[in-house]
Every structure is written in structure tokens, then in C-alpha cells.
PDB file of N, CA and C in Angstrom:
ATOM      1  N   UNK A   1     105.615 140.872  92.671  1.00  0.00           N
ATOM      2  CA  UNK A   1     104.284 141.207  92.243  1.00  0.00           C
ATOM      3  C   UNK A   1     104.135 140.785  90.788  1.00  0.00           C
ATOM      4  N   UNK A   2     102.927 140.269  90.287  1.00  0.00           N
ATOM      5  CA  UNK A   2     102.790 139.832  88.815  1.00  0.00           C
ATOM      6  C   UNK A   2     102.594 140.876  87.856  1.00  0.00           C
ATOM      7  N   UNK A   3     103.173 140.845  87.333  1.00  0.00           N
ATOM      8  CA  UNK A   3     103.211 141.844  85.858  1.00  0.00           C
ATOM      9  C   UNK A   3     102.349 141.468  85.062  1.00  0.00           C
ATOM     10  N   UNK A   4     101.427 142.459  84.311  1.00  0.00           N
ATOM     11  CA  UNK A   4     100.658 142.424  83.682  1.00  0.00           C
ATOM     12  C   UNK A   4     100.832 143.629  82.254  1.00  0.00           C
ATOM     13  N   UNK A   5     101.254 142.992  80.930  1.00  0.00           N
ATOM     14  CA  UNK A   5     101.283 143.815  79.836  1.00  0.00           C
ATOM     15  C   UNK A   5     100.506 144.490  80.413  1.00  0.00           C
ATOM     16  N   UNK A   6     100.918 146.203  79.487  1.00  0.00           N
ATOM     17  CA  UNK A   6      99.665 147.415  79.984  1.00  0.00           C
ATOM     18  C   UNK A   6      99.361 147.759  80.751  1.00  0.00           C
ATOM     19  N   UNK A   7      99.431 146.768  82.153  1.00  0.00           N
ATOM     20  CA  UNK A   7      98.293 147.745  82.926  1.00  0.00           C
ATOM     21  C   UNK A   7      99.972 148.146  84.041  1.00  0.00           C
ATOM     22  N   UNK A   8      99.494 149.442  84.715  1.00  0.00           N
ATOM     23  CA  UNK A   8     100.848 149.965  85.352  1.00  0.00           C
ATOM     24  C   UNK A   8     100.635 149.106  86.463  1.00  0.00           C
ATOM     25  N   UNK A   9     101.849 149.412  87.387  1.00  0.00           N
ATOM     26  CA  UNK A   9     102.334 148.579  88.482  1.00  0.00           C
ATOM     27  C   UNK A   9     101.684 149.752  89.684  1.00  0.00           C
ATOM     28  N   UNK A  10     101.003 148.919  90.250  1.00  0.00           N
ATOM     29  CA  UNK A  10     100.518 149.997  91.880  1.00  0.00           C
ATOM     30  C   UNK A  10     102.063 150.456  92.490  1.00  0.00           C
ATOM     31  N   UNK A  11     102.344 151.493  93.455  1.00  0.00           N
ATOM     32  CA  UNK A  11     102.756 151.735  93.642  1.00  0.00           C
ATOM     33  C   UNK A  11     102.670 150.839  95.279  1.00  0.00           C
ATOM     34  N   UNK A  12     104.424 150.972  95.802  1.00  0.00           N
ATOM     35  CA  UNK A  12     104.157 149.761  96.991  1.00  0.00           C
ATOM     36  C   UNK A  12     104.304 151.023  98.606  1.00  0.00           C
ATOM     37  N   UNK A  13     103.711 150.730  99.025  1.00  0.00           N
ATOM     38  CA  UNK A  13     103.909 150.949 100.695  1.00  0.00           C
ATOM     39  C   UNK A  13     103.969 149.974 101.711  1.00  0.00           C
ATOM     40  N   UNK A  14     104.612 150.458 102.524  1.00  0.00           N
ATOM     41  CA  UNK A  14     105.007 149.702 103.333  1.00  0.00           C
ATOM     42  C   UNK A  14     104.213 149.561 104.788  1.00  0.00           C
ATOM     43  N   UNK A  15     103.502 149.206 105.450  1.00  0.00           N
ATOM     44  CA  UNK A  15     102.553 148.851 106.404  1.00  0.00           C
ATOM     45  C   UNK A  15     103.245 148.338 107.559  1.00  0.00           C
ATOM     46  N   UNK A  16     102.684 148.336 108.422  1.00  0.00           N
ATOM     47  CA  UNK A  16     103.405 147.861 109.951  1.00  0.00           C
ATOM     48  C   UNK A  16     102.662 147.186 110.426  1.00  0.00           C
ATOM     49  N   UNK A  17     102.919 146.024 111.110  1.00  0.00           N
ATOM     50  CA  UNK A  17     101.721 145.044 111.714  1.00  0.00           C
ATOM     51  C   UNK A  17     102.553 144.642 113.414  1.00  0.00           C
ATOM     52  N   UNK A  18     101.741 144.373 114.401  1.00  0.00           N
ATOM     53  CA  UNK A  18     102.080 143.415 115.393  1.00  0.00           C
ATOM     54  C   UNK A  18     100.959 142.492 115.617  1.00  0.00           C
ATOM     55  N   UNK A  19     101.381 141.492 115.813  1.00  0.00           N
ATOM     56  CA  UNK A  19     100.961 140.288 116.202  1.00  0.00           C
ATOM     57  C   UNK A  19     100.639 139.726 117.570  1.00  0.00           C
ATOM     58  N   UNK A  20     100.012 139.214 117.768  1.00  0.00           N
ATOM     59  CA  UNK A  20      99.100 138.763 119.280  1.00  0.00           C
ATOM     60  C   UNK A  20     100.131 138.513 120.390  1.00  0.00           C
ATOM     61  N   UNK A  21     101.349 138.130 120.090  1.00  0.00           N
ATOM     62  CA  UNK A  21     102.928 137.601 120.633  1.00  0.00           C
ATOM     63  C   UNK A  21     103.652 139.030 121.022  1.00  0.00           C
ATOM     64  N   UNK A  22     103.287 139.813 120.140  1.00  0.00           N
ATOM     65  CA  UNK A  22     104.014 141.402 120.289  1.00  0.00           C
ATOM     66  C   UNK A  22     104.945 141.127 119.187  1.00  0.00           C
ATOM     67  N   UNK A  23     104.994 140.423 118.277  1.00  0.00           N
ATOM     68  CA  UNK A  23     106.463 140.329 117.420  1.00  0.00           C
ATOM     69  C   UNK A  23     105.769 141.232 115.938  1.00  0.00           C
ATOM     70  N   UNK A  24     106.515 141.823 115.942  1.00  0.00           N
ATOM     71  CA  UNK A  24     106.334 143.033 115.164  1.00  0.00           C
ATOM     72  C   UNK A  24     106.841 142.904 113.231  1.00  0.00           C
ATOM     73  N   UNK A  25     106.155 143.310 112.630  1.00  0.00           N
ATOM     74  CA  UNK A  25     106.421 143.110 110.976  1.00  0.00           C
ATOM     75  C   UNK A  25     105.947 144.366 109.850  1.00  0.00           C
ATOM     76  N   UNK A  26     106.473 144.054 108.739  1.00  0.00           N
ATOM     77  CA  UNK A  26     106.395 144.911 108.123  1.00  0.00           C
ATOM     78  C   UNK A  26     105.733 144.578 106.703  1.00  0.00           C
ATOM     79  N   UNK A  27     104.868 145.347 106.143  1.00  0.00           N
ATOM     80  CA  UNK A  27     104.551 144.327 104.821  1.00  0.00           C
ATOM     81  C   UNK A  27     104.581 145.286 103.886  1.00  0.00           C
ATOM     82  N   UNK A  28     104.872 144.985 102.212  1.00  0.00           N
ATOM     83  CA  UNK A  28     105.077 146.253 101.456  1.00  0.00           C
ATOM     84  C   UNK A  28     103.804 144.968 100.534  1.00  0.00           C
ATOM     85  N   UNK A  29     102.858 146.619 100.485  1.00  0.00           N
ATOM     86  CA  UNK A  29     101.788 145.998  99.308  1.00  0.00           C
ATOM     87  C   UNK A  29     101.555 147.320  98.354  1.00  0.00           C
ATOM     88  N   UNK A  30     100.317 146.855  97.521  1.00  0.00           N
ATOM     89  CA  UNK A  30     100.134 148.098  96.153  1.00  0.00           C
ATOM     90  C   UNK A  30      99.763 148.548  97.366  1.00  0.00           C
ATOM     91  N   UNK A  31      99.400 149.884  96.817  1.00  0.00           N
ATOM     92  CA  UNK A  31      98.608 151.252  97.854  1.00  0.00           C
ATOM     93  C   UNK A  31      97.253 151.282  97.209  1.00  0.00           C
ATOM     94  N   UNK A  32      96.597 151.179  98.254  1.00  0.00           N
ATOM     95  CA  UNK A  32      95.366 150.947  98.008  1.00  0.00           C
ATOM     96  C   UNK A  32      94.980 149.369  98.624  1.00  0.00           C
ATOM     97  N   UNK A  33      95.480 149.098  98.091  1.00  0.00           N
ATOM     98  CA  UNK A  33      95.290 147.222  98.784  1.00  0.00           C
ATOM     99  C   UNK A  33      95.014 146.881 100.006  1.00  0.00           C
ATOM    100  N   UNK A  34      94.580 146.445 100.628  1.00  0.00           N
ATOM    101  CA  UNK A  34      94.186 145.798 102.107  1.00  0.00           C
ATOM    102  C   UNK A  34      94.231 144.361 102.252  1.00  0.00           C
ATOM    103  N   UNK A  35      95.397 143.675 102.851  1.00  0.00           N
ATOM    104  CA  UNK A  35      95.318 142.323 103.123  1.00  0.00           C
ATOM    105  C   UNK A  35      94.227 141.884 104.314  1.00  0.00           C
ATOM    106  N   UNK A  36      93.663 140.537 104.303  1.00  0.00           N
ATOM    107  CA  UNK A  36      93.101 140.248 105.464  1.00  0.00           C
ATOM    108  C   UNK A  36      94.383 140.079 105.969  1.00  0.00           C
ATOM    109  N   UNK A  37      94.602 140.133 107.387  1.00  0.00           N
ATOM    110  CA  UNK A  37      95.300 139.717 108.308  1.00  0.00           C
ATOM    111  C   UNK A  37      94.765 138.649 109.396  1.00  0.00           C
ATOM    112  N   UNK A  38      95.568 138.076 109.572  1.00  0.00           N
ATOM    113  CA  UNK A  38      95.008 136.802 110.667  1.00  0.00           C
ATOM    114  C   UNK A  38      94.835 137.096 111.718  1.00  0.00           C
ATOM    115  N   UNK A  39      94.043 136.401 112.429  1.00  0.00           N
ATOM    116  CA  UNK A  39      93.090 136.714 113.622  1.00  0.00           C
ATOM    117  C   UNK A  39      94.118 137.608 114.619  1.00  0.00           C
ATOM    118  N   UNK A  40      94.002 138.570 115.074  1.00  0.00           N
ATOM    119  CA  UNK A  40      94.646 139.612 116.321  1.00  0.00           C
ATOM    120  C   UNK A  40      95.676 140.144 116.033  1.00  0.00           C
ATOM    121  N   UNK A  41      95.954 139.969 114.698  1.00  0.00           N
ATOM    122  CA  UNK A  41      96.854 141.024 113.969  1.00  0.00           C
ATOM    123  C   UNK A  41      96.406 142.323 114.194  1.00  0.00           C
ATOM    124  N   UNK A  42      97.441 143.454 114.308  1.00  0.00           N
ATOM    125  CA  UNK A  42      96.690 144.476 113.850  1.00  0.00           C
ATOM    126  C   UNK A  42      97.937 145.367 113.058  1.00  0.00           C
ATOM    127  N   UNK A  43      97.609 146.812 112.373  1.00  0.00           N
ATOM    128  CA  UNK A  43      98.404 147.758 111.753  1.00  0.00           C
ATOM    129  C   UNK A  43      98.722 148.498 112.882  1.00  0.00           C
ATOM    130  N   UNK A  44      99.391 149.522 112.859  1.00  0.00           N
ATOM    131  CA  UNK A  44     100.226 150.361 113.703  1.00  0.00           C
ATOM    132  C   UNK A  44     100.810 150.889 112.775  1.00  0.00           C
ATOM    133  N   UNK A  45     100.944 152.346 113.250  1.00  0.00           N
ATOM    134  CA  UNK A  45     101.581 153.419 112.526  1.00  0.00           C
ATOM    135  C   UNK A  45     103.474 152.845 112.605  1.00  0.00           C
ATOM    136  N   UNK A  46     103.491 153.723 111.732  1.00  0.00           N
ATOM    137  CA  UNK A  46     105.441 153.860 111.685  1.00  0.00           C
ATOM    138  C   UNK A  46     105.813 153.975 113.201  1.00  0.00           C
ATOM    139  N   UNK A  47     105.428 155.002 113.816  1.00  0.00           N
ATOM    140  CA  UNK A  47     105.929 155.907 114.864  1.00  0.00           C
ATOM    141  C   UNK A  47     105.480 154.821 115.885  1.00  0.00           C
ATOM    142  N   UNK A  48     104.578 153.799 115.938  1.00  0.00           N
ATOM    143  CA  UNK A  48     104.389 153.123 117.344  1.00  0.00           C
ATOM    144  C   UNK A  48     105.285 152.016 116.533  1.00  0.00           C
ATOM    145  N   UNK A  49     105.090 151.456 115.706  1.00  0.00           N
ATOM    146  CA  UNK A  49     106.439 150.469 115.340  1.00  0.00           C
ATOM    147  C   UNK A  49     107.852 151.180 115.820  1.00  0.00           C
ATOM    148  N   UNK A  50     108.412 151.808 115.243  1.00  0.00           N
ATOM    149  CA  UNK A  50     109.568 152.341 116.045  1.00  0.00           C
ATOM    150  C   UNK A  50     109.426 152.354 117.647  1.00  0.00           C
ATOM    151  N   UNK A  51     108.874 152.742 117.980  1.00  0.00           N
ATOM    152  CA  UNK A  51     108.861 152.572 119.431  1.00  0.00           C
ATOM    153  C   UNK A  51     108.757 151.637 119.944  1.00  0.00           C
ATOM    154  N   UNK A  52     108.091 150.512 119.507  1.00  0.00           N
ATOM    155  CA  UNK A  52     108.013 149.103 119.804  1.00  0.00           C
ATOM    156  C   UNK A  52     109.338 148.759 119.609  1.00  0.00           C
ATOM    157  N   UNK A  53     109.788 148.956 118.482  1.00  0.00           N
ATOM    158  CA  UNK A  53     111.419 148.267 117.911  1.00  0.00           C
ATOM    159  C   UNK A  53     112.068 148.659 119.472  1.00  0.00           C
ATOM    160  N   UNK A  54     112.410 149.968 119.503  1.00  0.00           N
ATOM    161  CA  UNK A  54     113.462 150.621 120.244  1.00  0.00           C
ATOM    162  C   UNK A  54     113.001 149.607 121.945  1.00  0.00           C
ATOM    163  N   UNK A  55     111.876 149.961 122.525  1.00  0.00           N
ATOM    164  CA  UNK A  55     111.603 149.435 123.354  1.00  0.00           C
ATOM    165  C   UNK A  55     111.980 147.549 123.036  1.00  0.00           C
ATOM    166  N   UNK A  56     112.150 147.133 122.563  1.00  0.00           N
ATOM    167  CA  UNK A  56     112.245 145.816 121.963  1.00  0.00           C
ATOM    168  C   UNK A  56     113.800 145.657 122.441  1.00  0.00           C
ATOM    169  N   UNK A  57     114.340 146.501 121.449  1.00  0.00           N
ATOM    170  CA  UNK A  57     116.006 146.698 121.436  1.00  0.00           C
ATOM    171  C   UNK A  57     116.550 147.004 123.155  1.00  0.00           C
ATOM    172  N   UNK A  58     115.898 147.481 123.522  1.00  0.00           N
ATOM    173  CA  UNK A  58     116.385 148.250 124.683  1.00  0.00           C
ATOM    174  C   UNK A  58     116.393 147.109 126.166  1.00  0.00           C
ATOM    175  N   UNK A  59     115.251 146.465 125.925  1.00  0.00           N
ATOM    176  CA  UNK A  59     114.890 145.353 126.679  1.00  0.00           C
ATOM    177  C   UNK A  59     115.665 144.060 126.375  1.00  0.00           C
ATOM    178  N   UNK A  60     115.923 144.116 125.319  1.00  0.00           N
ATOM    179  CA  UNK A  60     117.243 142.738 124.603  1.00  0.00           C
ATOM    180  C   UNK A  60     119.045 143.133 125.046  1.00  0.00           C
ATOM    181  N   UNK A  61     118.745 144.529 124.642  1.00  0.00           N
ATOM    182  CA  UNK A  61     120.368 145.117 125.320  1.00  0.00           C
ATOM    183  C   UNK A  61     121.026 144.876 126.881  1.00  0.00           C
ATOM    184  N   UNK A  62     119.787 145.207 127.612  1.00  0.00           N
ATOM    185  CA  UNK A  62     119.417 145.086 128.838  1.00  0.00           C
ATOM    186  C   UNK A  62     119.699 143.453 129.389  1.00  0.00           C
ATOM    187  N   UNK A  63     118.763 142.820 128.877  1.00  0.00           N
ATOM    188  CA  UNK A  63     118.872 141.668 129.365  1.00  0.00           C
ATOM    189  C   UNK A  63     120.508 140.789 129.010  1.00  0.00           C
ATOM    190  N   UNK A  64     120.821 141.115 127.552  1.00  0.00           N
ATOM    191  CA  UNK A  64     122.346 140.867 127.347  1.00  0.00           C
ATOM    192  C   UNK A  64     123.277 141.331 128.372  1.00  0.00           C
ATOM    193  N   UNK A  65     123.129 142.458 128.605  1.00  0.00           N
ATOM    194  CA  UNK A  65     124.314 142.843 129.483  1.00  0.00           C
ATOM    195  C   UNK A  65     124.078 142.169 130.983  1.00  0.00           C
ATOM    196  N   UNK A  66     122.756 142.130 131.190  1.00  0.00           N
ATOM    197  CA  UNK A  66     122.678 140.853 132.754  1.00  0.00           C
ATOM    198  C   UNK A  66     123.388 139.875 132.316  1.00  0.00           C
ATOM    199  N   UNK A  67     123.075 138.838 131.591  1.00  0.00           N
ATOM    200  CA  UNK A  67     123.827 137.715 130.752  1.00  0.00           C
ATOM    201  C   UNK A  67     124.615 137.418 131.015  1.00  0.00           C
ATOM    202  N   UNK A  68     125.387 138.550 130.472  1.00  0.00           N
ATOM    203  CA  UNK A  68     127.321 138.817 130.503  1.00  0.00           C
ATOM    204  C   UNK A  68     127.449 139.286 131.760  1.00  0.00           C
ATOM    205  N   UNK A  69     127.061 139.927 132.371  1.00  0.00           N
ATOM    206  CA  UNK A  69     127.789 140.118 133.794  1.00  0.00           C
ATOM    207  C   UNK A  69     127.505 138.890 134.942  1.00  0.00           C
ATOM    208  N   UNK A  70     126.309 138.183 134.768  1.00  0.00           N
ATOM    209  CA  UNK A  70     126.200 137.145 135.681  1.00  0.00           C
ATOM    210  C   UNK A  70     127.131 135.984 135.108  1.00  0.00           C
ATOM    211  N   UNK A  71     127.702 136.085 134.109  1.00  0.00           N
ATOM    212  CA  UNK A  71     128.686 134.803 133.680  1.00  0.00           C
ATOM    213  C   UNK A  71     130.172 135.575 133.787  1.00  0.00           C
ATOM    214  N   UNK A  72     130.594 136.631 133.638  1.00  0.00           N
ATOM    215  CA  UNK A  72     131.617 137.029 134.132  1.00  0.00           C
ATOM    216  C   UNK A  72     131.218 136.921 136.187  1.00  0.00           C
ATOM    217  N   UNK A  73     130.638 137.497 136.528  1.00  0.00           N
ATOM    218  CA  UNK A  73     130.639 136.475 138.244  1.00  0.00           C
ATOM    219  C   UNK A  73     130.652 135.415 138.422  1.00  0.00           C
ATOM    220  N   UNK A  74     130.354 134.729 137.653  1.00  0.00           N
ATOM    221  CA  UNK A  74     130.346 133.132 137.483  1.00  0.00           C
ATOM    222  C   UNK A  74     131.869 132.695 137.654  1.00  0.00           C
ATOM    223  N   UNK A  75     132.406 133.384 136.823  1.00  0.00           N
ATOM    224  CA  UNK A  75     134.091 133.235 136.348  1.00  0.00           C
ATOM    225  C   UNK A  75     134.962 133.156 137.432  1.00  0.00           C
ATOM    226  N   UNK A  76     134.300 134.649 137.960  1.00  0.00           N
ATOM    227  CA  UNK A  76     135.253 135.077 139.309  1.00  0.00           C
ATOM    228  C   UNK A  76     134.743 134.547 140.178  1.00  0.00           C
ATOM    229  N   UNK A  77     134.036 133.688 140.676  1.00  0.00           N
ATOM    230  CA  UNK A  77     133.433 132.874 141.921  1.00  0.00           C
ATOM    231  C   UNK A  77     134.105 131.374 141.520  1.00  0.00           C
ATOM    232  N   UNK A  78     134.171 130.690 140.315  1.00  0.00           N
ATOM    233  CA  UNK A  78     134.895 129.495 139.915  1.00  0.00           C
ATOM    234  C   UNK A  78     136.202 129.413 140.193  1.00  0.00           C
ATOM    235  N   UNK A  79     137.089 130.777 139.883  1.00  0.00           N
ATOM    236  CA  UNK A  79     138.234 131.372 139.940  1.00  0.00           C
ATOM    237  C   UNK A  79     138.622 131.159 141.430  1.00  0.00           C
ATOM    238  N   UNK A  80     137.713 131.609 142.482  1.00  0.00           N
ATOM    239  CA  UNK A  80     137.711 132.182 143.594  1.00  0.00           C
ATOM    240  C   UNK A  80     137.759 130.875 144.753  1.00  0.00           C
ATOM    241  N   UNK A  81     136.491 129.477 144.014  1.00  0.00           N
ATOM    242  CA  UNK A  81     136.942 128.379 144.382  1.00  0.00           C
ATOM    243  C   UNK A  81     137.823 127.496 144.045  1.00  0.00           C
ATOM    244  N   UNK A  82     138.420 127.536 142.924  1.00  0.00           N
ATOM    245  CA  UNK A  82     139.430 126.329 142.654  1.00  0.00           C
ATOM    246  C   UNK A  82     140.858 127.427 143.290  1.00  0.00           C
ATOM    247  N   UNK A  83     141.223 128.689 144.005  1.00  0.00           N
ATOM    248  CA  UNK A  83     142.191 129.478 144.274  1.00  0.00           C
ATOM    249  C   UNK A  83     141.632 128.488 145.819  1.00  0.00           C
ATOM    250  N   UNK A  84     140.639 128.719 146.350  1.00  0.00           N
ATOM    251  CA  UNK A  84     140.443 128.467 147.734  1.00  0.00           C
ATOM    252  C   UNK A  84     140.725 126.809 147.787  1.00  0.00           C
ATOM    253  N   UNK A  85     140.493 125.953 146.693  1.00  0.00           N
ATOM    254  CA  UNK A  85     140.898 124.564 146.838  1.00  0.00           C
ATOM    255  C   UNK A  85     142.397 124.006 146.155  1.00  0.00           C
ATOM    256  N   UNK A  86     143.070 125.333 146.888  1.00  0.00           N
ATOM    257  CA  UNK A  86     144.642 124.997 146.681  1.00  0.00           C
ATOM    258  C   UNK A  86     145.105 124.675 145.157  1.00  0.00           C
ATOM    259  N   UNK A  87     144.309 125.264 144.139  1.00  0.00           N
ATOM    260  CA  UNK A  87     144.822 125.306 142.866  1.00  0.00           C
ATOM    261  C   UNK A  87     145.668 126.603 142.536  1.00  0.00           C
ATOM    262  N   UNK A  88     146.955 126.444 142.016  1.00  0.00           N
ATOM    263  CA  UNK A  88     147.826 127.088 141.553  1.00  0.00           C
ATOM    264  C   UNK A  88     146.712 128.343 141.070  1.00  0.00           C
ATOM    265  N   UNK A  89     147.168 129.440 141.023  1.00  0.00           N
ATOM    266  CA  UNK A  89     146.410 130.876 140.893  1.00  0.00           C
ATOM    267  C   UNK A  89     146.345 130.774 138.576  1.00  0.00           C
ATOM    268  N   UNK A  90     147.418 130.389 138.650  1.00  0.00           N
ATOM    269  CA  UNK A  90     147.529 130.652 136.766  1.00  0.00           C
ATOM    270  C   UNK A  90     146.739 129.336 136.502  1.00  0.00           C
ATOM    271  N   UNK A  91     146.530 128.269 137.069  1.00  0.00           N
ATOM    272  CA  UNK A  91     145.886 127.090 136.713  1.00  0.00           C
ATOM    273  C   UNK A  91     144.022 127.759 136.977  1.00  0.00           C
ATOM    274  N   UNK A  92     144.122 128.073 137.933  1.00  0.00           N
ATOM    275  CA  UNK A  92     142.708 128.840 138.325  1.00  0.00           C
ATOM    276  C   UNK A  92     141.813 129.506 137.437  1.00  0.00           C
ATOM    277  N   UNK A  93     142.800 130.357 136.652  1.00  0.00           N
ATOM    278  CA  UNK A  93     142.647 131.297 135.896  1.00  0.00           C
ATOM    279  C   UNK A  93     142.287 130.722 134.715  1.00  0.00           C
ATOM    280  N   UNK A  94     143.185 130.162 134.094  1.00  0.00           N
ATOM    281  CA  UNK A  94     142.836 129.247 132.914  1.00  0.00           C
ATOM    282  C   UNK A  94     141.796 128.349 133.092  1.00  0.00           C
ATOM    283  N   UNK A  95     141.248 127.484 134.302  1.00  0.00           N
ATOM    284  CA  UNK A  95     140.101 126.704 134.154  1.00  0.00           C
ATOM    285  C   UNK A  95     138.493 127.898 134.082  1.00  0.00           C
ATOM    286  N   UNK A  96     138.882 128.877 134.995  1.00  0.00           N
ATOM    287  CA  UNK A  96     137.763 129.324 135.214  1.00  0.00           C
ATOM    288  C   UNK A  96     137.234 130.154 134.042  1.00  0.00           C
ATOM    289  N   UNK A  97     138.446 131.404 133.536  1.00  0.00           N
ATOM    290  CA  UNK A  97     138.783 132.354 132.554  1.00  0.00           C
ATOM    291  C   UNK A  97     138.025 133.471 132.962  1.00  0.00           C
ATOM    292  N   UNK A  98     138.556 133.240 134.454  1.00  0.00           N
ATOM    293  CA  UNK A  98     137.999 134.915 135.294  1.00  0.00           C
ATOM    294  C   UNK A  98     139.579 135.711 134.836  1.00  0.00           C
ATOM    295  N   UNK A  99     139.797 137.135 134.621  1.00  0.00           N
ATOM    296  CA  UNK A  99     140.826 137.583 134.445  1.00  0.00           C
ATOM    297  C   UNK A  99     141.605 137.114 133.394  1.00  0.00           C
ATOM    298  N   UNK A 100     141.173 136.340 131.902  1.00  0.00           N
ATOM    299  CA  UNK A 100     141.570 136.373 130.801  1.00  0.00           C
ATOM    300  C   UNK A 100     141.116 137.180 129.764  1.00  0.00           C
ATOM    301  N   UNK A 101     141.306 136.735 128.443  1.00  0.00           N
ATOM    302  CA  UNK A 101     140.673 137.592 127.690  1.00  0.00           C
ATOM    303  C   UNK A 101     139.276 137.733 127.663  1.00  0.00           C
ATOM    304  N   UNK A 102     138.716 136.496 127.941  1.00  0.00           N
ATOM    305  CA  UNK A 102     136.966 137.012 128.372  1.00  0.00           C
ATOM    306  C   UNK A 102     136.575 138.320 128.786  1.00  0.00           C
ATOM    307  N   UNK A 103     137.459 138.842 129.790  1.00  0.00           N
ATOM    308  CA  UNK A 103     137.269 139.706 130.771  1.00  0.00           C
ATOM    309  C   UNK A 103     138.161 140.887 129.705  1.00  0.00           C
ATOM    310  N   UNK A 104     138.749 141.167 129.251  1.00  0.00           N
ATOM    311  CA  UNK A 104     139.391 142.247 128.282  1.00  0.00           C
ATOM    312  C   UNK A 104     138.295 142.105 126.564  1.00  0.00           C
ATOM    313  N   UNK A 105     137.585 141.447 126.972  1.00  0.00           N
ATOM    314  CA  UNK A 105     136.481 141.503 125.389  1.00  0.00           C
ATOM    315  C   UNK A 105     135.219 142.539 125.975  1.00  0.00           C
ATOM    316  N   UNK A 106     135.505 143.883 124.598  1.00  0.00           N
ATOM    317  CA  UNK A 106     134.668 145.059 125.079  1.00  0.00           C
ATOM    318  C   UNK A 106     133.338 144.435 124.785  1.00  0.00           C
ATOM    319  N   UNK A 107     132.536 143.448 124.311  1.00  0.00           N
ATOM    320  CA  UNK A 107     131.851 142.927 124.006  1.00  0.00           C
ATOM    321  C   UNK A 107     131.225 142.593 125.495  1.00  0.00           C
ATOM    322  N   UNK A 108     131.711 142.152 126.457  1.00  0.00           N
ATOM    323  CA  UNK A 108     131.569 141.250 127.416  1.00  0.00           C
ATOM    324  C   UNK A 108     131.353 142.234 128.579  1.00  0.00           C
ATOM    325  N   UNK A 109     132.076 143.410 128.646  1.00  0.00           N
ATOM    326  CA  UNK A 109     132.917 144.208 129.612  1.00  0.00           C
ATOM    327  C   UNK A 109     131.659 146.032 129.320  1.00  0.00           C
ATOM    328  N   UNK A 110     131.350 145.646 128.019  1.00  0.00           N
ATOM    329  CA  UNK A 110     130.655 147.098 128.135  1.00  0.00           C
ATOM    330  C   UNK A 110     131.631 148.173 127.611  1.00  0.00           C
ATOM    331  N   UNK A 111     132.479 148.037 126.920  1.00  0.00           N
ATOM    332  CA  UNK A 111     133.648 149.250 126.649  1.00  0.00           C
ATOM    333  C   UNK A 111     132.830 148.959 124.949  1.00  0.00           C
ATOM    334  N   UNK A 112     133.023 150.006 124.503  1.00  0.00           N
ATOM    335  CA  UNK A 112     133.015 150.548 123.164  1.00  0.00           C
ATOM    336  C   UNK A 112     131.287 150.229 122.813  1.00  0.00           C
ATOM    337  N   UNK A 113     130.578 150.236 123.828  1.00  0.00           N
ATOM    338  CA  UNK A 113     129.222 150.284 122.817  1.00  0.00           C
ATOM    339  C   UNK A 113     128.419 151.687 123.520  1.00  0.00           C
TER     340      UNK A 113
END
């Protein structure tokens, strides 16, 4: 914000906006101030921003953990054909990386969150 000898500094708040997309923002201006906002912007309280976030978060968590579990089946179905096309079981394993550390990463597996 520009400083001006003498005159005091507005004090800042912080505002909540979503956007026509649903992608959600935050803006810190003086108090008192009113930006135009661009076309289908709008403000939203704290409390529906949070809820947007969480709902946001929750729907991203969600879809991650599909992610990871349809590529860990992936693993074990690759695994499952190169075992069925007469590949050595430890060779299997290593091409596919069904039953390696992929599969022991709590990241991947759902342990520790």
C-alpha cells in the first residue's frame, strides 16, 4: 500500500471472493474500501469461504485416493498378467511394482493420514 507522510495507514481486512469457475480468493484491502470486482465475482462471508475450502479439500482428497487405488489395481492386474504370461513371479513384481514399496507407501495405501 502507498505511504503517504501524515496521513495514517487504513487499517487492512481481509475479504473473501469466488469467482464464476468456483475458485475461491481472498483480498486484504483498507476497511472501508470497495474494489470493483470483475464481472460474476462475488464476496462471501468467512464462514461460506471455509466451507467452500473444506468442501473443495474434501472433494480433492476423495478424488486422490480414487487415483491411488485405481493405479495400485493397475499394478496388481499388470502383476497378475505378466505372472499369467509365464514371467518369473520376482521379475513380475519388479516390472509391474504391485507388492513393492509402492504398495508399503502410507501415502499411496491410506495409513497415517
Amino acid at each position: 500500500m502507498l505511504e503517504i507522510p501524515g496521513l495514517p495507514l487504513p487499517e487492512l481486512v481481509t475479504r473473501y471472493v469466488r469467482f464464476p469457475d468456483g475458485v475461491l480468493g481472498r483480498i486484504e484491502l483498507g476497511d472501508g474500501l470497495e474494489p470493483e470486482l470483475p464481472d460474476g465475482v462475488q464476496f462471501v462471508t468467512k464462514e461460506v469461504y471455509e466451507e467452500l475450502r473444506a468442501a473443495m479439500r474434501e472433494q480433492h482428497d476423495t478424488r486422490v485416493a480414487e487415483m491411488l487405488a485405481a493405479e495400485k489395481d493397475a499394478r496388481r492386474q499388470q502383476y497378475e498378467d505378466l505372472v499369467a504370461a509365464s514371467i518369473p513371479e520376482a521379475t513380475a513384481r519388479a516390472l509391474s511394482g504391485h507388492g513393492g514399496p509402492l504398495d508399503d507407501d502410507p501415502l499411496l495405501t491410506g495409513a497415517g493420514s
